[in-house]
Structure formats: structure tokens, C-alpha cells
Protein backbone atom coordinates (compact mmCIF):
# COMPACT_ATOMS: atom_id res chain seq x y z
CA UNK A 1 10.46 -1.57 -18.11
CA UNK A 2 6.84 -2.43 -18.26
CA UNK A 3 4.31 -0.66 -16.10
CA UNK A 4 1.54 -2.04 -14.01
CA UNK A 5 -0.95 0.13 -12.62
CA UNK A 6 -2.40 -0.51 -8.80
CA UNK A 7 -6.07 -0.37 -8.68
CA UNK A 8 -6.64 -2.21 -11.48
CA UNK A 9 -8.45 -5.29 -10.00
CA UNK A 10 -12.38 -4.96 -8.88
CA UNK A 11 -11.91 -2.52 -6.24
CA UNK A 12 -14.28 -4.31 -3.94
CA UNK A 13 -12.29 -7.67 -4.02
CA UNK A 14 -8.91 -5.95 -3.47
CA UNK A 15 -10.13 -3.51 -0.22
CA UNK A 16 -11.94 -7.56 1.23
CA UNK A 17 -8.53 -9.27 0.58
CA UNK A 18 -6.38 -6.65 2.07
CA UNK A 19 -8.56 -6.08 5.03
CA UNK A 20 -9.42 -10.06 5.58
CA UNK A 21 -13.51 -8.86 5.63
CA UNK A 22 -14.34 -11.54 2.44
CA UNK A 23 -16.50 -14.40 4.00
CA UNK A 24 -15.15 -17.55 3.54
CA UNK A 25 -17.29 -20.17 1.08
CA UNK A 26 -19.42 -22.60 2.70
CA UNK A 27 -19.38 -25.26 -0.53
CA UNK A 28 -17.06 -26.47 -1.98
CA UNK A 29 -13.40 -28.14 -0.41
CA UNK A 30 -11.78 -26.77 2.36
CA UNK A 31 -9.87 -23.95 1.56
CA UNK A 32 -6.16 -24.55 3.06
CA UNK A 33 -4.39 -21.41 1.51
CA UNK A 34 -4.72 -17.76 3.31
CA UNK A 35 -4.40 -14.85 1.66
CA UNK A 36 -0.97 -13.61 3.32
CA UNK A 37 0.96 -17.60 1.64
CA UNK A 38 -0.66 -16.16 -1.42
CA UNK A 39 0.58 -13.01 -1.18
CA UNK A 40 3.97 -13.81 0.04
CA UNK A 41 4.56 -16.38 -3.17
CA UNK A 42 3.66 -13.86 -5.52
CA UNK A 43 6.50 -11.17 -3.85
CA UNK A 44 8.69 -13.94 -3.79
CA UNK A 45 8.20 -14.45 -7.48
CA UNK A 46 8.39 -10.72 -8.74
CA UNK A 47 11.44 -10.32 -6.44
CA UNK A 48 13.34 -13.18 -8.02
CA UNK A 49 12.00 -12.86 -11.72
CA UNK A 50 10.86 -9.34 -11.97
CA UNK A 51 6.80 -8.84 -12.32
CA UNK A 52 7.19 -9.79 -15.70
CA UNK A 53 7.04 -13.51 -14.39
CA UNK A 54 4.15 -12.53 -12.37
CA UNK A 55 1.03 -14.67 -13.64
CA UNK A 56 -1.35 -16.73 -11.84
CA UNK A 57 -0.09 -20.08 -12.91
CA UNK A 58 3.15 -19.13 -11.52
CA UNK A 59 1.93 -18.33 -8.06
CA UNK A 60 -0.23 -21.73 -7.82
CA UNK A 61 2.54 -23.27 -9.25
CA UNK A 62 4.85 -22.10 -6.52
CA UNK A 63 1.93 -23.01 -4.06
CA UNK A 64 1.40 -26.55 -5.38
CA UNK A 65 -2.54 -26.00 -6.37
CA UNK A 66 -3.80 -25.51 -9.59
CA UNK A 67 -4.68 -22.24 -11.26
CA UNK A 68 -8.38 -22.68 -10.62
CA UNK A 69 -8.41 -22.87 -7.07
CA UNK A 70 -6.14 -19.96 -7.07
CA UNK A 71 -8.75 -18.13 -8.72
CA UNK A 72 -11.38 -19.45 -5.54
CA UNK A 73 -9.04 -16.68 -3.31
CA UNK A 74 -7.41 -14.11 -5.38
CA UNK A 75 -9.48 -13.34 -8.45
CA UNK A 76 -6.99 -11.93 -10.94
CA UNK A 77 -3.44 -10.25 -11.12
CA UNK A 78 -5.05 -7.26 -10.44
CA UNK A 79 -6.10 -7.74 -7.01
CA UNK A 80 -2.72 -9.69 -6.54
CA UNK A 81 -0.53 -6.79 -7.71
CA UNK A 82 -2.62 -5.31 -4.95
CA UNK A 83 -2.10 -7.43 -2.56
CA UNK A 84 1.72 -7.83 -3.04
CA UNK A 85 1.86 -3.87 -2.84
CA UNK A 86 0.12 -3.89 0.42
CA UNK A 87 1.94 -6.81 1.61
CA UNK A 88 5.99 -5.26 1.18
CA UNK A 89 3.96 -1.81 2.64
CA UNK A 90 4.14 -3.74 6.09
CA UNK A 91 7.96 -3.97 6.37
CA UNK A 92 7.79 -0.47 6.65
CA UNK A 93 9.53 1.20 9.99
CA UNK A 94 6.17 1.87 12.16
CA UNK A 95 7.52 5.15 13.46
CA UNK A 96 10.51 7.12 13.26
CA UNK A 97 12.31 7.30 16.98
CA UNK A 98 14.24 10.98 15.76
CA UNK A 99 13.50 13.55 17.68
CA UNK A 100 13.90 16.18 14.59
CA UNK A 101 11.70 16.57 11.67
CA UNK A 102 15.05 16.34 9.00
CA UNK A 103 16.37 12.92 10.90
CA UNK A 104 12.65 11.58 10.74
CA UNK A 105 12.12 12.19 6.95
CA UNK A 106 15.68 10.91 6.16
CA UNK A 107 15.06 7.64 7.94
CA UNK A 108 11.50 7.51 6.70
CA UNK A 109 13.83 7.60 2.92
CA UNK A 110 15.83 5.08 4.00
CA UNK A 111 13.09 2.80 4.72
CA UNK A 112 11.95 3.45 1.58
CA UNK A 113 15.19 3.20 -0.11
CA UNK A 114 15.54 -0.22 1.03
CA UNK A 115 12.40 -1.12 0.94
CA UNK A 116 12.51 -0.46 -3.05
CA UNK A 117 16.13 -2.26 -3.53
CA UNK A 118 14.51 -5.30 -1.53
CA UNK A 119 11.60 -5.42 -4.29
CA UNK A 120 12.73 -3.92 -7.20
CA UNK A 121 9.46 -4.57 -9.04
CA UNK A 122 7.80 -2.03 -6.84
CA UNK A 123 9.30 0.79 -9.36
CA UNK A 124 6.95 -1.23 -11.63
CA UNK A 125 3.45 -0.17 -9.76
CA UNK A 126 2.39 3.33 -10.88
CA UNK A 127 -0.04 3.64 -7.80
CA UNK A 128 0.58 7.58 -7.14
CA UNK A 129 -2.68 8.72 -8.22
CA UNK A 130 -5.05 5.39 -7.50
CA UNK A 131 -2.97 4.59 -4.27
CA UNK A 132 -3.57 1.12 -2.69
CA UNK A 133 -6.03 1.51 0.23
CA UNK A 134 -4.73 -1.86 2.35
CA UNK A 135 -4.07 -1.44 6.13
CA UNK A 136 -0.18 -1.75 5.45
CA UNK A 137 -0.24 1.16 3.06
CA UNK A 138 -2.91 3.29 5.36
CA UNK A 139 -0.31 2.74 8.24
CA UNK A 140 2.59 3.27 6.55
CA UNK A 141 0.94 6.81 5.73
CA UNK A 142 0.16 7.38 9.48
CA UNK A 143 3.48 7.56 10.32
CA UNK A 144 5.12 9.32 7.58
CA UNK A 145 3.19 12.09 7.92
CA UNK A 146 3.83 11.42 11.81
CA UNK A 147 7.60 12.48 10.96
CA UNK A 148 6.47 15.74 9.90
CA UNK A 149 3.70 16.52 12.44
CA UNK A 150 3.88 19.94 14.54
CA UNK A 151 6.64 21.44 12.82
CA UNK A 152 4.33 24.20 11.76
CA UNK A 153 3.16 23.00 7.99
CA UNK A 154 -0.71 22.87 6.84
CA UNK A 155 -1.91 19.67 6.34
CA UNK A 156 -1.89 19.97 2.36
CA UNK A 157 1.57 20.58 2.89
CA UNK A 158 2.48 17.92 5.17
CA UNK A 159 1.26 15.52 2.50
CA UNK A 160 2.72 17.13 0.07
CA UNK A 161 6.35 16.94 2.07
CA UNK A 162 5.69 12.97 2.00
CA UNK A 163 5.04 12.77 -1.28
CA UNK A 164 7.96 14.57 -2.29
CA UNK A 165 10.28 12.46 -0.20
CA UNK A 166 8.68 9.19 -1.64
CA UNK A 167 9.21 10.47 -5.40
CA UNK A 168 12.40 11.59 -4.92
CA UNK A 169 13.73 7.75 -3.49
CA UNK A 170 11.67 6.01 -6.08
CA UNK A 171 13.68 8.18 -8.98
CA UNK A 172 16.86 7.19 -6.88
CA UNK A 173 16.27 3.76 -6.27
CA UNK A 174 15.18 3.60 -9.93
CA UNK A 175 18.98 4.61 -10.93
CA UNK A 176 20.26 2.05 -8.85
CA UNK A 177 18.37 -0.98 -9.87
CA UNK A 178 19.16 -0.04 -13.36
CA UNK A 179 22.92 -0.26 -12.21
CA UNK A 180 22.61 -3.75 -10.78
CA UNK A 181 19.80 -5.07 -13.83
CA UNK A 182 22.39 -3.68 -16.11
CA UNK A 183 25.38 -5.66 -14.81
CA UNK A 184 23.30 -9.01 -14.58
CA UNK A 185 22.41 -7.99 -18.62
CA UNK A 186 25.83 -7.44 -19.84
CA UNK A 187 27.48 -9.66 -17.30
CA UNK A 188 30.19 -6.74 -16.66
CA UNK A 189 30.62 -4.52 -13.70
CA UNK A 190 30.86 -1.04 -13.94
CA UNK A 191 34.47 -1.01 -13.08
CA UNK A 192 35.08 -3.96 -16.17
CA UNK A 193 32.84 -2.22 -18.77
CA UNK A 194 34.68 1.50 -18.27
CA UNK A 195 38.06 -0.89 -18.26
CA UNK A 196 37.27 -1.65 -21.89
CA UNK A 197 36.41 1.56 -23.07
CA UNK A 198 39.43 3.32 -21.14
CA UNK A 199 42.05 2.44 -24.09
CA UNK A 200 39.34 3.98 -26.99
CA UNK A 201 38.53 6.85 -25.18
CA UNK A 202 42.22 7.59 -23.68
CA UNK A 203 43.33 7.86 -28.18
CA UNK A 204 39.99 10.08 -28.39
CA UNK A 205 39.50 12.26 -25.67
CA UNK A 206 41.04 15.74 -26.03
CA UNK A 207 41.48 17.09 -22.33
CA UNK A 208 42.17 20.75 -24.12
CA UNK A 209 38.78 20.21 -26.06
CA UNK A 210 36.59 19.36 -22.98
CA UNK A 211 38.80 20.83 -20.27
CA UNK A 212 36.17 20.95 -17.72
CA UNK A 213 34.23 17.51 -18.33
CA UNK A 214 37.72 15.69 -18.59
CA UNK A 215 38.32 17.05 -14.68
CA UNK A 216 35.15 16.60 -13.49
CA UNK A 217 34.36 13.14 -14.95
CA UNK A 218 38.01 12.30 -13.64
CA UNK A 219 37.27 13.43 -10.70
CA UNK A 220 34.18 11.38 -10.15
CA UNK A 221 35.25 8.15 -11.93
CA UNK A 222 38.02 7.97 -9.38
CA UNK A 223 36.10 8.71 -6.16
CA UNK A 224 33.28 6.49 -7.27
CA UNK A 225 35.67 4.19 -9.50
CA UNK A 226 33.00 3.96 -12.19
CA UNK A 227 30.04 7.22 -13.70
CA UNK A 228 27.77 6.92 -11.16
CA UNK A 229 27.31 5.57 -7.60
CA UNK A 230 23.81 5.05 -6.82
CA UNK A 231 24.08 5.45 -3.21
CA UNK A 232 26.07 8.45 -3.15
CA UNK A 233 23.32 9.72 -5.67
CA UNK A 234 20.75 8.91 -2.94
CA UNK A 235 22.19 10.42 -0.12
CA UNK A 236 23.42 13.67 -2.02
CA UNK A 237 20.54 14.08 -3.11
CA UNK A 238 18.33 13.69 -0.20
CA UNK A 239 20.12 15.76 1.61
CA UNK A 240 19.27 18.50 -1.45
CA UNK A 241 15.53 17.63 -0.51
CA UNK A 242 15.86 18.12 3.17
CA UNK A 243 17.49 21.60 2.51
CA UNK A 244 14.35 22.34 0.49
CA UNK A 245 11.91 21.47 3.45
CA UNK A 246 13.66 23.44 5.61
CA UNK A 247 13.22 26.26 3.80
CA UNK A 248 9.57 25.44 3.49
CA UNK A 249 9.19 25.08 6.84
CA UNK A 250 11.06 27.96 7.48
């Protein structure tokens, strides 16, 4: 899976677009695009082909302009990639009704859980250490660290706690859009592609060989009917991370 890295358009151009400060041109044809079509045609492409597909002529092509004059508004992938980030930011919950610190970071993962399965792609945007500085991202990181405000951490902490919780559902929601890319690939479910290893493994397995992976891994394939369940990954594991912050914080 390829990797794109946020920040890489002029810096400059990016913070105008996201914040809607660029001054329109005063030559030239009317512009009849805004920035937020533009962005929304570009998520719409990346969710639908994966941001491998992502390339200028595609957007104008989806717009019905040409390449060129989608240059006069967004001047390169860079600042679109950008944009798009910035753009799925806003679907974001914009606060957390629970009145507990645990219930507020696991709906804050949720969000983000779905918010990643929504736009897969987003597990494509390495923007960790050159974050995207838009008003949806900004806002989104008002409130998380809302959810863990006055429970007694410093404030390097409470960032920290955030960032923690973010990394830990984009490593979980990486798992499970690996499960559904991997299905569309092969064109087998996990239940049909363990079905037609079952008779192999049944003549090669030795239960008195591997006595405690043969009960586990029974175990698991039949609660889960396949090796892995993505959301029960997620939720097990989130809970792990909540125990952790709790002993942080206490």
C-alpha cells in the first residue's frame, strides 16, 4: 500500500484553501467551482478507487472542466491530498456527550474507527508528524483533547493520551480494511477461503503436535467463524488501551 505524505503541497496554498483566505482572481472567466465540490470529488474518488486513482485529471474529469482550470483552484495533488484530509476531518463527532473520561475516549475511537472504514485511503496519509493545519483537523483536536480535560493529566500528557488512541484505531482499522481489500482481491470470503484449506490442513494438522494452537485457533475460528474478526480486534483491544489510561491517570 503506497504512502502519501500530508504537507507535501506549498504550505501557503494548502493553509489559504483550507481556511477560504485565497483572494479570488479578478481576470480571467468566472470561476464556477468552490473549493469544498473540489474537495468532495476528489474523496469521492479515493473512496471508490483507492488514492491510487487520485490524479488531477480524474477530479476535473469527475467535475466536467478540464485539467487546467483545475489547476486555476487547487494547484497540485499535494494541496488536494490536503484538502481531502481536512475535508473527511469535519465528519468528526464535535464533542463527546459522556460524562466519563473512558466513555469519551472510546466514542472519540469509534468516530475514528468509522471515520477510517468510511475512507479507507486515509490509512494512506502519513500526516503524524507534519499534521494538516485546516479548521476541520484544528477542531477535531479541540475536542479530543476536550474528552480528556480535568481528569488530572499535564497537558503533554493529554496529547499524548490522544495520540495514542488515534494510533491504536488507525493500526485496527488498518487490519480490517485489509480483510475487506483482501476479499474483493481473491473474490473469496474468509469463511470460503478457510473452507478450502479445511480438507489439507484437517490430513496435516497433528492436534498432539500443536496441542495448544489446535485449541486455541479452534476456539477462535468457531467464535469468529474465520482467523480474525476485525471488530472484535478493535473493541478488545481498545478496551486494553483504556485500561492503560486508567492507570496513567491513576
Amino acid at each position: 500500500m503506497a504512502v502519501e505524505h500530508g504537507g507535501t503541497g506549498d504550505p501557503r496554498r494548502s493553509l489559504e484553501l483550507m481556511w477560504g483566505v485565497r483572494s479570488k482572481p479578478t481576470r480571467g472567466p468566472k470561476q464556477r467551482l468552490t473549493v469544498p465540490q473540489i474537495t468532495a470529488a476528489a474523496v469521492a474518488l479515493a473512496d471508490a478507487e483507492g488514492l491510487a486513482a487520485l490524479a488531477m485529471r480524474r477530479v476535473a474529469e469527475q467535475l466536467g472542466v478540464s485539467v487546467m482550470s483545475l489547476y486555476t483552484y487547487v494547484p497540485g495533488k499535494g494541496e488536494m491530498i490536503d484538502l481531502m484530509v481536512d475535508g473527511v476531518m469535519g465528519e468528526l463527532a464535535t464533542a463527546y456527550e459522556a460524562t466519563g473520561w473512558r466513555d469519551r475516549l472510546a466514542a472519540l475511537a469509534h468516530d475514528l474507527w468509522q471515520l477510517h472504514r468510511r475512507h479507507p485511503w486515509l490509512l494512506q496519509v502519513n500526516a503524524t508528524s507534519r499534521p494538516v493545519m485546516g479548521p476541520h483537523t484544528i477542531q477535531a483536536y479541540e475536542h479530543q483533547l476536550n474528552a480528556v480535560e480535568g481528569i488530572g493529566l499535564t497537558d503533554l500528557e493529554m496529547d499524548s493520551v490522544v495520540l495514542l488512541v488515534q494510533a491504536y484505531v488507525q493500526g485496527a482499522a488498518r487490519g480490517a480494511v485489509d480483510s475487506v481489500q483482501a476479499e474483493k482481491q481473491t473474490g473469496l470470503t474468509d469463511q470460503q477461503w478457510w473452507a478450502a484449506h479445511e480438507p489439507v490442513l484437517d490430513k496435516v494438522m497433528d492436534a498432539s503436535r500443536f496441542p495448544v494452537a489446535t485449541r486455541v485457533g479452534t476456539t477462535a475460528g468457531e467464535t469468529h467463524q474465520s482467523a480474525y474478526d476485525p471488530q472484535h480486534a478493535f473493541e478488545f483491544g481498545l478496551e486494553r488501551v483504556l485500561d492503560g489510561i486508567g492507570a496513567l491517570i491513576g
